[in-house]
Protein backbone atom coordinates (compact mmCIF):
# COMPACT_ATOMS: atom_id res chain seq x y z
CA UNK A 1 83.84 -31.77 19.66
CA UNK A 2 84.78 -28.16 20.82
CA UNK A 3 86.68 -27.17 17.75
CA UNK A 4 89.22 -24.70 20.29
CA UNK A 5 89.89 -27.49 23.01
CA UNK A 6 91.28 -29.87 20.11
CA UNK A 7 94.49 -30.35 17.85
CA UNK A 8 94.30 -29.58 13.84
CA UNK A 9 94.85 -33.40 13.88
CA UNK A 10 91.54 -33.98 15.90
CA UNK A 11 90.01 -31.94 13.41
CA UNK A 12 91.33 -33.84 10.10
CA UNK A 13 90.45 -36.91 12.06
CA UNK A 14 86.62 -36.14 13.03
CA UNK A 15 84.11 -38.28 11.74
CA UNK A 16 81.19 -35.87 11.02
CA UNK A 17 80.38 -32.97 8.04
CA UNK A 18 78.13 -31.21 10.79
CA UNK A 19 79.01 -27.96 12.99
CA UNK A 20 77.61 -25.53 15.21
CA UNK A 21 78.51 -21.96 14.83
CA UNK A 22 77.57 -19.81 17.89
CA UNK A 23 77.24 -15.93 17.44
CA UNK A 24 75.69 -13.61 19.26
CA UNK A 25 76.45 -10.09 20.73
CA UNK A 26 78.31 -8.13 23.37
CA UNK A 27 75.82 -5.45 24.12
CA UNK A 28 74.11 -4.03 27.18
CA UNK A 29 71.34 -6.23 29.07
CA UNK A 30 70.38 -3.86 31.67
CA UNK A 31 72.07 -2.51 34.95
CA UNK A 32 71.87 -6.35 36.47
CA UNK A 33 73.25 -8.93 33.22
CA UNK A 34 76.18 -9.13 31.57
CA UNK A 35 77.25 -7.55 28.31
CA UNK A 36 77.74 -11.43 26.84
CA UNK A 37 73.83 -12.69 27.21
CA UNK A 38 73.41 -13.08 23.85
CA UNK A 39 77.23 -14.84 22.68
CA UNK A 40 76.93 -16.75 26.10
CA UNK A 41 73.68 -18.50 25.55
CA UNK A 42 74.05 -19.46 21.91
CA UNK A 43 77.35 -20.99 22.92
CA UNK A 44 75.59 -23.11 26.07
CA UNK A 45 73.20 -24.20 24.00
CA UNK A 46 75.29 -25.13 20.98
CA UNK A 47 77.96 -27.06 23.38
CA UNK A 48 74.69 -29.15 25.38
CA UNK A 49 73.51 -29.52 21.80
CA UNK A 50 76.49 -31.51 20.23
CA UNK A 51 76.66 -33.81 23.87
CA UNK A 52 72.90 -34.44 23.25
CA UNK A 53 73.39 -35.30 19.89
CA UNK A 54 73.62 -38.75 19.00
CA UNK A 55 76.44 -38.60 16.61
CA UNK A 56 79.55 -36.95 16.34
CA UNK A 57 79.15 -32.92 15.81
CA UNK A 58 82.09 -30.11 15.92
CA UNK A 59 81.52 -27.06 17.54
CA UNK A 60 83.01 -23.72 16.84
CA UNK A 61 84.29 -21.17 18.78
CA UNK A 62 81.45 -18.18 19.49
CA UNK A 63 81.29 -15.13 18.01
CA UNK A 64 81.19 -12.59 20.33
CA UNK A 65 80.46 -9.18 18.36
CA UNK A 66 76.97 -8.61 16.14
CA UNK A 67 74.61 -6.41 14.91
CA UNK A 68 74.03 -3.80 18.06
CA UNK A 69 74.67 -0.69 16.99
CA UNK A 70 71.41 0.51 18.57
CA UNK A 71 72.85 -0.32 22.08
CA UNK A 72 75.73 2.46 21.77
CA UNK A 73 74.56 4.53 24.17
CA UNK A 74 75.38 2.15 26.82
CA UNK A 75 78.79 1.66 27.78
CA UNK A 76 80.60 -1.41 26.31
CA UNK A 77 78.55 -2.02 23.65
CA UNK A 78 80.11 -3.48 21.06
CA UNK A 79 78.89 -3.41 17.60
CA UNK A 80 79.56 -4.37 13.73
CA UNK A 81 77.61 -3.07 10.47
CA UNK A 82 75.49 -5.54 9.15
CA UNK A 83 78.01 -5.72 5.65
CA UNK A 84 81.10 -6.75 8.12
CA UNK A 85 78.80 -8.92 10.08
CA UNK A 86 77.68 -11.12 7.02
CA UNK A 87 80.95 -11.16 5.32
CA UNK A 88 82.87 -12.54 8.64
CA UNK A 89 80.36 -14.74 9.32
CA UNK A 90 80.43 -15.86 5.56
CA UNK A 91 84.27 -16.67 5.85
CA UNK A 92 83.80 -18.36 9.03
CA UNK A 93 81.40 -20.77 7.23
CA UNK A 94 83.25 -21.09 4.01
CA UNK A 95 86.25 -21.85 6.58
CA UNK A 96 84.22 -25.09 8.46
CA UNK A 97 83.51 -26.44 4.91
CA UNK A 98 87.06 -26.35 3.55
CA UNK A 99 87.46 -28.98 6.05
CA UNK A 100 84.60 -30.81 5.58
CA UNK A 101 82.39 -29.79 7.84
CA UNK A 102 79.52 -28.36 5.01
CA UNK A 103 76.49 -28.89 6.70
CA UNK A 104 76.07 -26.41 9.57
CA UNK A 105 73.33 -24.92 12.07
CA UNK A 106 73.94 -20.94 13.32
CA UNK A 107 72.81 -20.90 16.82
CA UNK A 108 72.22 -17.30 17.36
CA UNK A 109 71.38 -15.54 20.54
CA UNK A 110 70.94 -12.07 19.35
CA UNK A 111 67.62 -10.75 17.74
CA UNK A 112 69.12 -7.69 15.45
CA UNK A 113 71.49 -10.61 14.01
CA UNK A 114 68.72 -12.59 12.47
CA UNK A 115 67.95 -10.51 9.12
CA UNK A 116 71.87 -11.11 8.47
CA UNK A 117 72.06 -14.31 9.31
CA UNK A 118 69.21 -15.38 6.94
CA UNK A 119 70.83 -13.89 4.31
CA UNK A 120 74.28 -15.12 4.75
CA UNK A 121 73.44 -18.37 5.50
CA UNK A 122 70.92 -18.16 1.73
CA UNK A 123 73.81 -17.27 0.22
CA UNK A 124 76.45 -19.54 1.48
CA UNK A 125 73.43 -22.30 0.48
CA UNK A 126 72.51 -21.19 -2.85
CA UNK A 127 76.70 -20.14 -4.28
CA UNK A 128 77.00 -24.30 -3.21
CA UNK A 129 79.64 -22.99 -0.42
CA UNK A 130 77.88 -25.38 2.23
CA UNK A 131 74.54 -26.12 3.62
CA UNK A 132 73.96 -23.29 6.42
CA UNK A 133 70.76 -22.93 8.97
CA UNK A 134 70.62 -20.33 11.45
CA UNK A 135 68.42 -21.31 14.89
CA UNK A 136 67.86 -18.66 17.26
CA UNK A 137 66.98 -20.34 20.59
CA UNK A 138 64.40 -17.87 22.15
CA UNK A 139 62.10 -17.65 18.40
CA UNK A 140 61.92 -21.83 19.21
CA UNK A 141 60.78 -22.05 23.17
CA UNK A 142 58.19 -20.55 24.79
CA UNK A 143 57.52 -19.59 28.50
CA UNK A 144 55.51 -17.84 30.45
CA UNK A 145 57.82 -14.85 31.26
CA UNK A 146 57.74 -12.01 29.03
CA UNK A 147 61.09 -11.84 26.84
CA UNK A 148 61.79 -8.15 26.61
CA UNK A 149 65.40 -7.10 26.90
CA UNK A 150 67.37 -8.24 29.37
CA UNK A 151 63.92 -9.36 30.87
CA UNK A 152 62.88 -12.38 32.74
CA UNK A 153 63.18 -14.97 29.99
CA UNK A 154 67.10 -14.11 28.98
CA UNK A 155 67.77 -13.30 33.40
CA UNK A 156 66.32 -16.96 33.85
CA UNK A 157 68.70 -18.47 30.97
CA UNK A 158 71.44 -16.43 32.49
CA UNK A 159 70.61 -18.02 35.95
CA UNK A 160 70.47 -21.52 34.21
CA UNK A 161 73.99 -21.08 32.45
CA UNK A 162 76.55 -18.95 35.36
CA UNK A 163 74.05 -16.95 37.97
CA UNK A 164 77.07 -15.43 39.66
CA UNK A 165 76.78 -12.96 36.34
CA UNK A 166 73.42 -11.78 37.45
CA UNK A 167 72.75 -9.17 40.28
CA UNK A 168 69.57 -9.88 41.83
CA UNK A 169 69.99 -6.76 43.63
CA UNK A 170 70.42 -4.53 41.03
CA UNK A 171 66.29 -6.04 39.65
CA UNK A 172 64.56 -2.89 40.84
CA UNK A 173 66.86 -0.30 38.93
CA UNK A 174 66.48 -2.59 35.95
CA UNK A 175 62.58 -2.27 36.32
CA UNK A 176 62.52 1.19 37.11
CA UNK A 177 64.20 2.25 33.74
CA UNK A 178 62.59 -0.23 31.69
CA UNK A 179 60.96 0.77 28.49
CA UNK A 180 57.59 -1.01 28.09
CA UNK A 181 58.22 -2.20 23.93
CA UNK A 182 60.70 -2.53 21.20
CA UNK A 183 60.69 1.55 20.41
CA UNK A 184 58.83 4.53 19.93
CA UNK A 185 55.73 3.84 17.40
CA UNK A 186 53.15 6.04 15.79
CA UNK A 187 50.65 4.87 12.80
CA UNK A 188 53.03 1.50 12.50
CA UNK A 189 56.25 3.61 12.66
CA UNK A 190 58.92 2.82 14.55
CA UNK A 191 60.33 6.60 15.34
CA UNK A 192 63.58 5.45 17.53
CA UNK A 193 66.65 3.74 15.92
CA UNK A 194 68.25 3.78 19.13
CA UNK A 195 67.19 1.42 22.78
CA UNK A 196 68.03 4.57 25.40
CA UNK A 197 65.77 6.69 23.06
CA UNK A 198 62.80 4.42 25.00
CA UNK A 199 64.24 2.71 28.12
CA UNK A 200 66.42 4.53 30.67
CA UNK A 201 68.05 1.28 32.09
CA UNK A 202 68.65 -0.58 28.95
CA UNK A 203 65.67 -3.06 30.26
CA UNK A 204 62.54 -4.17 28.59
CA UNK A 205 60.25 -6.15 31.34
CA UNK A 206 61.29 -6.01 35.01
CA UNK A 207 63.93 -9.06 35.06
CA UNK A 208 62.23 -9.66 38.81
CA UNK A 209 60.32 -13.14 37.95
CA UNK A 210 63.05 -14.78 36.65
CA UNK A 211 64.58 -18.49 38.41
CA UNK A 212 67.20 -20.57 37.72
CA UNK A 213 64.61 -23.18 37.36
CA UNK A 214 63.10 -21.43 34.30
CA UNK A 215 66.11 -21.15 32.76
CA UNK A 216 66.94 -24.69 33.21
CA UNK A 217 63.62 -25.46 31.12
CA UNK A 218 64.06 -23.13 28.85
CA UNK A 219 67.94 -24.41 28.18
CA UNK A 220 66.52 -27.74 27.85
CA UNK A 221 63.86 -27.08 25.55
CA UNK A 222 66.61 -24.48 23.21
CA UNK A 223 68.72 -27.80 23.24
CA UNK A 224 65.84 -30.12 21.88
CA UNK A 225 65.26 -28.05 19.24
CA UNK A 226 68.70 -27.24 18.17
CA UNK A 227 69.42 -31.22 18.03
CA UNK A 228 65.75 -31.52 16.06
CA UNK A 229 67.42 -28.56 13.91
CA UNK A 230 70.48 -30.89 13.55
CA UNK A 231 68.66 -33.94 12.79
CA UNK A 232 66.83 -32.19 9.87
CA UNK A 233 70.56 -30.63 8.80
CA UNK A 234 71.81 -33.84 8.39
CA UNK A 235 69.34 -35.75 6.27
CA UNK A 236 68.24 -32.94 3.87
CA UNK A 237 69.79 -34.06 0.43
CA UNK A 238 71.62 -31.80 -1.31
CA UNK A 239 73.40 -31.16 -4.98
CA UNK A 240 76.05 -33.26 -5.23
CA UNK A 241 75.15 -36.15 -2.82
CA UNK A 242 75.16 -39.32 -4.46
């Protein structure tokens, strides 16, 4: 059940503790994808994930906005600190359980999220707030396109989930600029805090090799896990169950 397309009353009247909580990022993806990658796939995923499910599961509205700060030199970039981050996310969680809906999976799309979201979700879990797990979809599939940034792994999810967002044509300025790693290292050292600091176009990995086809697998596979995810969610015993 997509928490937004339904009534309060649909809400009091679901038959389920679990949710999915999308989040993700608005941040640059290169010259050729769209700002919402990250928000965009955690939300496909979590929606396919509840309609493969086999019972009922509610599904909550994305959020959009995470921890990017070190894509601000890109236009539209949005970004949150990592205190605001956890402590929205925390209410949003805290929220779902108030209505009975305590046991809950994160499915995040954003890679500087994930330190956050292990911690909020710990602490949620451990103050006996509700049972939280976050699942980010690209740490559980693998293929054999290089992730990157905005590279062929998130183009061919993109591709998979609304390819009228992607601009094939805009591939070789996306390559051209691309850095070639996650920042600027020396004896273990990371020495950039910022992405233009070591790619030009925002990319890492020329987004070139990517298919829709890929993306449909990769979708697929993001969705079996999630559910597996789910499955695990809902059996784990917990304080208080009788």
């Amino acid at each position: 059940m997509n928490l937004a397309e339904h009534s309060w009353t649909d809400a009091r009247d679901a038959d389920t503790d679990l949710a999915l909580l999308p989040v993700g990022s608005t941040e640059q993806h290169g010259p050729h994808a769209p700002l919402g990658v990250d928000f965009m796939s955690a939300a496909a995923i979590a929606e396919a994930a509840a309609e493969a499910y086999d019972d009922e599961v509610v599904v909550a509205p994305p959020i959009p906005v995470g921890v990017a700060e070190e894509h601000r030199a890109f236009d539209g970039t949005l970004w949150v600190t990592e205190d605001s981050f956890r402590a929205y996310v925390g209410d949003v969680l805290r929220s779902l359980a108030h209505h009975g809906f305590d046991r809950i999976v994160v499915v995040n799309g954003h890679g500087g999220n994930t330190g956050a979201l292990f911690e909020i979700c710990a602490r949620v879990s451990r103050d006996g707030d509700c049972y939280a797990v976050p699942f980010t979809w690209f740490d559980a599939v693998e293929s054999d396109l290089e992730l990157g940034h905005g590279g062929p792994v998130e183009t061919s999810m993109m591709l998979a989930i609304d390819p009228e967002l992607i601009r094939e044509d805009r591939y070789p300025e996306a390559a051209e600029g691309a850095g070639d790693g996650f920042g600027d290292w020396a004896g273990g050292a990371n020495l950039a805090f910022d992405f233009d600091e070591f790619s030009e176009s925002g990319n890492l990995e020329d987004p070139t090799p990517a298919t829709e086809e890929e993306g449909e697998r990769l979708l697929a596979a993001s969705v079996d896990a999630c559910v597996e995810v789910l499955d695990a969610v809902a059996a784990r015993a917990l304080d208080g169950d009788q």
